[in-house]
N, C-alpha and C. Protein backbone atom coordinates (compact mmCIF):
# COMPACT_ATOMS: atom_id res chain seq x y z
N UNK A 1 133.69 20.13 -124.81
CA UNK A 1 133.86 18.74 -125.16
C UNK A 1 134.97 18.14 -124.29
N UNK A 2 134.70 16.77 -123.79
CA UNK A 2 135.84 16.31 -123.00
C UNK A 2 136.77 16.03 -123.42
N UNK A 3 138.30 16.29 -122.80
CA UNK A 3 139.44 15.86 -124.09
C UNK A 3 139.73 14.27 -123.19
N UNK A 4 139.54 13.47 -123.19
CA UNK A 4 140.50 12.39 -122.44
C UNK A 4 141.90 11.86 -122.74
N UNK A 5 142.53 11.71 -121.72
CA UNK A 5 144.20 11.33 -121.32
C UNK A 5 144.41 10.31 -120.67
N UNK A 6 145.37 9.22 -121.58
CA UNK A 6 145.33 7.85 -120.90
C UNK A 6 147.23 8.29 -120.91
N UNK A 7 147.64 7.65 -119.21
CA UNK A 7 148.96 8.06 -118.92
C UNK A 7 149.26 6.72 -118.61
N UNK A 8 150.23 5.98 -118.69
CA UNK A 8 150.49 4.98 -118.61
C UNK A 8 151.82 5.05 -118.16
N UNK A 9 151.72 4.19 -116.67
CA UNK A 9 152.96 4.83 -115.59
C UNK A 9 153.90 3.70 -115.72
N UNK A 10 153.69 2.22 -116.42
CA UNK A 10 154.36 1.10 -116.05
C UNK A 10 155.80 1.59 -116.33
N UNK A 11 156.39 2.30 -117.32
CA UNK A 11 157.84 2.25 -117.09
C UNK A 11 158.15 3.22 -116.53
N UNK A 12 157.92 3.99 -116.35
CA UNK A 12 158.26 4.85 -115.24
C UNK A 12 158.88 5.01 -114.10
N UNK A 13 160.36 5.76 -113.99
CA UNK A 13 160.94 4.92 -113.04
C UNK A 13 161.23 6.27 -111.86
N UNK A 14 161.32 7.50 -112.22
CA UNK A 14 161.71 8.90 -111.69
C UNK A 14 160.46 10.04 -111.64
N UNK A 15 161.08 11.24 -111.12
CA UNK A 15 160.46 12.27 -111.41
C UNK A 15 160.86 12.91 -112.64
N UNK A 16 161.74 12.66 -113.09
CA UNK A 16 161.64 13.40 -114.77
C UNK A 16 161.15 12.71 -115.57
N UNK A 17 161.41 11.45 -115.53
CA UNK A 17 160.50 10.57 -116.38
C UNK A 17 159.11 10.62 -116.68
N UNK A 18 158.77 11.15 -115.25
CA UNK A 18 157.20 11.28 -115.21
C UNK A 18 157.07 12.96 -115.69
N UNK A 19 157.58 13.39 -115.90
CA UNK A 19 157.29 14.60 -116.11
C UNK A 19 157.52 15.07 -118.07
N UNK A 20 158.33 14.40 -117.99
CA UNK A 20 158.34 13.96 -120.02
C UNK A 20 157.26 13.60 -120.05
N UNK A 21 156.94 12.04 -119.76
CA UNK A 21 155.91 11.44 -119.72
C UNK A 21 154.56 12.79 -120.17
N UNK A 22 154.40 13.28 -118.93
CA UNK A 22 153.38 14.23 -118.76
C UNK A 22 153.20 15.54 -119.83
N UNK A 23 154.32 16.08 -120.21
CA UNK A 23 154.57 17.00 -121.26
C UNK A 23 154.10 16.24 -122.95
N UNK A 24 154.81 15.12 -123.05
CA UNK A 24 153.88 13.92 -123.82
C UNK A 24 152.83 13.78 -124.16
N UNK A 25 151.87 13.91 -123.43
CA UNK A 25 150.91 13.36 -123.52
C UNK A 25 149.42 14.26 -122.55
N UNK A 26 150.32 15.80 -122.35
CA UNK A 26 148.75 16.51 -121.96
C UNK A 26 149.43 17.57 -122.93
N UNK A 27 148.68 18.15 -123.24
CA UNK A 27 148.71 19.87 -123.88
C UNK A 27 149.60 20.64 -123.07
N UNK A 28 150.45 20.50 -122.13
CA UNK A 28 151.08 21.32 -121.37
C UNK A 28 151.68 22.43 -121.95
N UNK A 29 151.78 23.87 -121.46
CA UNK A 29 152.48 25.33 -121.93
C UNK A 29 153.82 24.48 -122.30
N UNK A 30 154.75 25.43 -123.24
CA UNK A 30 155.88 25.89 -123.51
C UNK A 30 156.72 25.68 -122.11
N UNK A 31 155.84 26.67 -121.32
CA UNK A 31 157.00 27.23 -119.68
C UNK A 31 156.52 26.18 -118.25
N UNK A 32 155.87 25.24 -118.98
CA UNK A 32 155.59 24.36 -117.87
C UNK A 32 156.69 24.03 -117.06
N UNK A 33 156.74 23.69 -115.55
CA UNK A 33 157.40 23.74 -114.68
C UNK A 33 158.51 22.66 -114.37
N UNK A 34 157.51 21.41 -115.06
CA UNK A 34 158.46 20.04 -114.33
C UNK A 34 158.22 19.74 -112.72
N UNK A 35 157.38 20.22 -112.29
CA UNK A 35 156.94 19.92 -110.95
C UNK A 35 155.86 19.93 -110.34
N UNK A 36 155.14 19.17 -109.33
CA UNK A 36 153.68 19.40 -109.23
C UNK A 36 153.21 20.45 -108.99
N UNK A 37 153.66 21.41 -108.45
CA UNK A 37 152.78 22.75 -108.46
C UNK A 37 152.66 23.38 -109.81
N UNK A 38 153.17 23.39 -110.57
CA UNK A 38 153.34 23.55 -111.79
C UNK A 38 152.16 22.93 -112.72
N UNK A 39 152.06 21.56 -112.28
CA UNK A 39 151.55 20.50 -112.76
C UNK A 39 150.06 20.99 -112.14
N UNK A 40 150.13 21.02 -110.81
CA UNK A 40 148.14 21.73 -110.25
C UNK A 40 147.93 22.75 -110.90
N UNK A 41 148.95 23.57 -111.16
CA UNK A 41 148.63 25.19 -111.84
C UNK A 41 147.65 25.21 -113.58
N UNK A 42 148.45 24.38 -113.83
CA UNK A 42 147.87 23.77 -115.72
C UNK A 42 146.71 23.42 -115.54
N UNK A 43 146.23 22.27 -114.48
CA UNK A 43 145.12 21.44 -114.32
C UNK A 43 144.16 22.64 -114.24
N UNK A 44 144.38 23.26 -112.71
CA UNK A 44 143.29 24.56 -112.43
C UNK A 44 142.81 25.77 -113.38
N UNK A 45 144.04 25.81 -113.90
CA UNK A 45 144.02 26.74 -115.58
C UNK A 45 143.36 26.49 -116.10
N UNK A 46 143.82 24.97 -116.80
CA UNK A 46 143.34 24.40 -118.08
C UNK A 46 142.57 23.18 -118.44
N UNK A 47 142.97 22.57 -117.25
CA UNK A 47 142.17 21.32 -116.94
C UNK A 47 140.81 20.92 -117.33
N UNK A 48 139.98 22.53 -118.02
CA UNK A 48 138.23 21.90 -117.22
C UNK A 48 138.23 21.35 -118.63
N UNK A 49 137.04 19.90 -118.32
CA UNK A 49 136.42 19.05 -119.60
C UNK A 49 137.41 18.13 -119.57
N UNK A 50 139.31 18.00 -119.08
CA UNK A 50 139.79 17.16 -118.98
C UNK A 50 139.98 16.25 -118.36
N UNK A 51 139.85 14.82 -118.82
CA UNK A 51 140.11 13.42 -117.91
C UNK A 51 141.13 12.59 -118.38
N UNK A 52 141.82 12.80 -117.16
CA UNK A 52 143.26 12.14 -116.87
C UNK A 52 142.75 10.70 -115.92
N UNK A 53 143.31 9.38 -117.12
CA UNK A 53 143.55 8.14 -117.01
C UNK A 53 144.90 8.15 -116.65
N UNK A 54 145.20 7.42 -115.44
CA UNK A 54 146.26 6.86 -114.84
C UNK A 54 146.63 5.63 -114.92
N UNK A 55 147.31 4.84 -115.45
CA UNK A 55 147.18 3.20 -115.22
C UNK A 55 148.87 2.81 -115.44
N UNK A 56 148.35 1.59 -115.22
CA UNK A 56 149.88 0.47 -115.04
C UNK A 56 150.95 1.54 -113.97
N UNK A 57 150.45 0.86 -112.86
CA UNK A 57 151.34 1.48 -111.89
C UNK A 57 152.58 1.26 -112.18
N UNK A 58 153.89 1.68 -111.92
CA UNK A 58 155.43 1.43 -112.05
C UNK A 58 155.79 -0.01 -111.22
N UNK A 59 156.80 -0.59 -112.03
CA UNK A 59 156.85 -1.67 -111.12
C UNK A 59 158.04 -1.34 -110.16
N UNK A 60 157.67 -1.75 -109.03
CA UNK A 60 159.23 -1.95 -108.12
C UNK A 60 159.38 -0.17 -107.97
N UNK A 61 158.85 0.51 -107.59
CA UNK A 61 159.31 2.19 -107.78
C UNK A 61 160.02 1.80 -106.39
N UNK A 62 161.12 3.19 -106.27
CA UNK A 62 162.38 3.26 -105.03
C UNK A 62 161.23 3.93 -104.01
N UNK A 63 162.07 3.87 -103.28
CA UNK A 63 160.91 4.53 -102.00
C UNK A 63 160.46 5.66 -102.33
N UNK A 64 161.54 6.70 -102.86
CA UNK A 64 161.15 7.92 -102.92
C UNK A 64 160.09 8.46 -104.00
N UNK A 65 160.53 7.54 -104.98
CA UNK A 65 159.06 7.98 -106.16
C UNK A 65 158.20 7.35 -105.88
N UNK A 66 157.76 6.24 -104.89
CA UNK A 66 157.03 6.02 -104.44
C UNK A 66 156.27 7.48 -103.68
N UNK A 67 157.25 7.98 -102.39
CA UNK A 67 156.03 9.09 -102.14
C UNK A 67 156.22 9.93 -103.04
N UNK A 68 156.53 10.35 -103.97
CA UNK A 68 155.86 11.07 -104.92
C UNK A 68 154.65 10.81 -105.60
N UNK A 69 154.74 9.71 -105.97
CA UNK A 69 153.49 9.36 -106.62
C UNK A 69 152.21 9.42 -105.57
N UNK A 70 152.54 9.66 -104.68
CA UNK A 70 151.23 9.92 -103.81
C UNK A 70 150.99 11.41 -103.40
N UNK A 71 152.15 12.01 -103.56
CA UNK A 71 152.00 13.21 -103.52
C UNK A 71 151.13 13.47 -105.04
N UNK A 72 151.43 12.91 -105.89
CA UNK A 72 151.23 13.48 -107.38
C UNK A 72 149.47 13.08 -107.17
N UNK A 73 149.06 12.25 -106.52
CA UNK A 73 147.54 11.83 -106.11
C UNK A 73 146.61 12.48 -105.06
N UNK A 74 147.31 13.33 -104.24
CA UNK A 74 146.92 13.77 -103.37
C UNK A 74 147.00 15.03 -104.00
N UNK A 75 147.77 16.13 -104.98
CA UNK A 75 147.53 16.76 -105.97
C UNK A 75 146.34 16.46 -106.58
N UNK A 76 146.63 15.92 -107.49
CA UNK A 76 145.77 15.86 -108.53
C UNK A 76 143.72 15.74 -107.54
N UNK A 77 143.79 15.01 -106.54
CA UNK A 77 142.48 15.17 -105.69
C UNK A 77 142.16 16.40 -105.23
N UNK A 78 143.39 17.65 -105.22
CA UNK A 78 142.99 18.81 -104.83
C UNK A 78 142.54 19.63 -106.39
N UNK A 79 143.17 18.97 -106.82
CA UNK A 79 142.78 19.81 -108.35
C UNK A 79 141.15 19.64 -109.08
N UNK A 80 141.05 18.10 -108.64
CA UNK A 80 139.80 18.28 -109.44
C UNK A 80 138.64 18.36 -108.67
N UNK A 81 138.86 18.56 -106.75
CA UNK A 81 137.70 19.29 -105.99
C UNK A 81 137.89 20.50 -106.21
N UNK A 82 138.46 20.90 -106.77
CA UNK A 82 138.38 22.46 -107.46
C UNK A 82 138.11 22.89 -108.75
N UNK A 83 138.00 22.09 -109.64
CA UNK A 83 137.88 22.42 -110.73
C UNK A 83 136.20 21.34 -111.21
N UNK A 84 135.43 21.82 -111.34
CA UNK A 84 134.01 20.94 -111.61
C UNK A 84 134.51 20.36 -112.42
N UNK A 85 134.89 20.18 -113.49
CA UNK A 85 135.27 19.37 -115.03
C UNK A 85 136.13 18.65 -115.10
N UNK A 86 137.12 18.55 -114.23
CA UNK A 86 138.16 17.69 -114.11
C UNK A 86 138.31 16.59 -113.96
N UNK A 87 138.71 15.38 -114.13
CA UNK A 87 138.70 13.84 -113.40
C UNK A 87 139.88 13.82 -114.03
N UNK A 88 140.17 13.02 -112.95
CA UNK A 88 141.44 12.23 -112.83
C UNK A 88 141.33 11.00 -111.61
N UNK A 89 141.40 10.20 -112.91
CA UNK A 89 141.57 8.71 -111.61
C UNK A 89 142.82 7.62 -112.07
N UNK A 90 143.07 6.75 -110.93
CA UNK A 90 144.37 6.43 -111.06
C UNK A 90 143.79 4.38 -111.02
N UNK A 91 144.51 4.04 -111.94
CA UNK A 91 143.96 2.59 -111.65
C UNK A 91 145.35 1.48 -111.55
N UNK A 92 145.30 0.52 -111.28
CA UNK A 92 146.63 -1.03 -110.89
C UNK A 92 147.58 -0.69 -111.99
């Protein structure tokens, strides 16, 4: 059965933020990492049947969580061409 996950990035201002955020609001282990490899590791694990909603982009993010958040997208695209069951899409 599919579990669906609506993540909602608007206040979001860091990488820990987003990573509460994320502990929040997926099933994540106990020993989860706090970091995206950590974060691909769960998905590829545990991920299958799950769909991860992304929305309300952050407003004004600093440069640097800016490229994170594309790192965290360019992740998450490796995760779910690997995993058949997975989706994750990211919307405004």
């Amino acid at each position: 059965m599919e579990k669906v996950f609506y993540i909602d990035l608007k206040d979001i201002t860091n990488k820990s933020e987003l990573h509460r955020l994320l502990s929040r609001e997926l099933p994540l282990p106990d020993y989860y990492g706090n970091n995206l490899d950590a974060l691909y590791d769960v998905l590829t694990d545990n991920g299958d049947s799950w769909n991860l909603i992304f929305y309300n982009q952050p407003k004004s993010p600093s440069e640097e969580f800016e490229k994170y958040l594309g790192k965290l997208r360019k992740m998450c695209a490796r995760a779910a061409s690997e995993c058949d069951n997975l989706q994750i899409r990211f919307f405004p």
